[in-house]
Protein backbone atom coordinates (compact mmCIF):
# COMPACT_ATOMS: atom_id res chain seq x y z
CA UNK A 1 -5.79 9.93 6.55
CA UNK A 2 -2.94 8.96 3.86
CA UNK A 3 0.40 8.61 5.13
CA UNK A 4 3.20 8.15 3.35
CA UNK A 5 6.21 6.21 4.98
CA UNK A 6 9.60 5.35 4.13
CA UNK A 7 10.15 1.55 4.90
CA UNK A 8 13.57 0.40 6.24
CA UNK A 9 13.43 -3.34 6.76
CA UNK A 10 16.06 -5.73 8.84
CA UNK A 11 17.15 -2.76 10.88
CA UNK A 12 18.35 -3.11 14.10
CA UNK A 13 16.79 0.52 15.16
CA UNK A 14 12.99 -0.74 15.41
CA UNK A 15 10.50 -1.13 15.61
CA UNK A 16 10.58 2.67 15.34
CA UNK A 17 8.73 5.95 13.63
CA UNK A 18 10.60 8.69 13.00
CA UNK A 19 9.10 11.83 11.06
CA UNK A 20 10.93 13.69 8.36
CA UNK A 21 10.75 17.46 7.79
CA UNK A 22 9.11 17.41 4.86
CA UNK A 23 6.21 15.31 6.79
CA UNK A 24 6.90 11.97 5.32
CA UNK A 25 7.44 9.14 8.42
CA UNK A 26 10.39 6.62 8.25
CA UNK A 27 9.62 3.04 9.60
CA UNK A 28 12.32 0.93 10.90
CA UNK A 29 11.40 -2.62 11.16
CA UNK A 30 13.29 -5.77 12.05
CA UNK A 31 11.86 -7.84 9.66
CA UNK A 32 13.57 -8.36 6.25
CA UNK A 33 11.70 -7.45 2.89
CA UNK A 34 10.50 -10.91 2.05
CA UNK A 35 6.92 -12.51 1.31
CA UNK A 36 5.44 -9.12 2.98
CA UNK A 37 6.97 -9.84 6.44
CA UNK A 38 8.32 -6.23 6.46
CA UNK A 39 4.64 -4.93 5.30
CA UNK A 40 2.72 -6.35 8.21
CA UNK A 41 5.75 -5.45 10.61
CA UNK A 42 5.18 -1.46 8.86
CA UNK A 43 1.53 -2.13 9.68
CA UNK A 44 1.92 -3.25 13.06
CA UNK A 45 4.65 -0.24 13.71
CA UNK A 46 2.18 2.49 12.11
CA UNK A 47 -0.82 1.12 13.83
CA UNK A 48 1.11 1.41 17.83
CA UNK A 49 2.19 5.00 16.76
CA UNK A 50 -1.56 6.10 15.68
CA UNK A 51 -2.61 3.94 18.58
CA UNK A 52 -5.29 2.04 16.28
CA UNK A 53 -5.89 -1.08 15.83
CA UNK A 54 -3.84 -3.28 12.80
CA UNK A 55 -7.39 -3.38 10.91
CA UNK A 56 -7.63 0.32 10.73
CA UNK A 57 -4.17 0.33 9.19
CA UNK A 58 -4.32 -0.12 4.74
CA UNK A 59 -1.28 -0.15 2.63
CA UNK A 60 -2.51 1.54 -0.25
CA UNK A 61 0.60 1.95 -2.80
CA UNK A 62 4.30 0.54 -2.61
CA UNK A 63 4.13 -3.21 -1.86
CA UNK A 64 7.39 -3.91 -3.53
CA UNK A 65 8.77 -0.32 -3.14
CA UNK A 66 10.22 0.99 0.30
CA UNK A 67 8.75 4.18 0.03
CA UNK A 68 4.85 3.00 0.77
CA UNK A 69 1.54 5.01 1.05
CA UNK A 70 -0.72 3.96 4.03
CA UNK A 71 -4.76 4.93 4.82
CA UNK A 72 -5.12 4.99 8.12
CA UNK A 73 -9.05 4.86 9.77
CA UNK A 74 -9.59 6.54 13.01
């Protein structure tokens, strides 16, 4: 399944999912948008809320963009 996801890094909300109404998910993350640390925290986030493991979690599109496209594996 794709997912896309809005990334908000360094924010003092998360580590939270929220869904949009359009469908799209918003991430908030604590970690700040440097060297990838706010990638694997999105990873880490997504994978609790699909209740997979971090393997079965793929960024697909967006490493250097907030707005991010995900494959999850069931």
């Amino acid at each position: 399944m794709i997912v896309s996801a809005q990334i908000k890094p360094n924010s003092k909300k998360g580590p939270l999912v929220e869904r949009q109404d359009d469908g799209t998910l918003v991430v908030f993350v604590r970690a700040p948008a440097v060297e990838g640390k706010a990638n694997k925290a999105a990873i880490e986030v997504l994978a609790k809320h699909y209740g997979v493991s971090k393997s079965r979690v793929e960024l697909v599109s967006g490493h250097t963009s907030r707005h991010k496209r995900f494959e999850v594996s069931e």
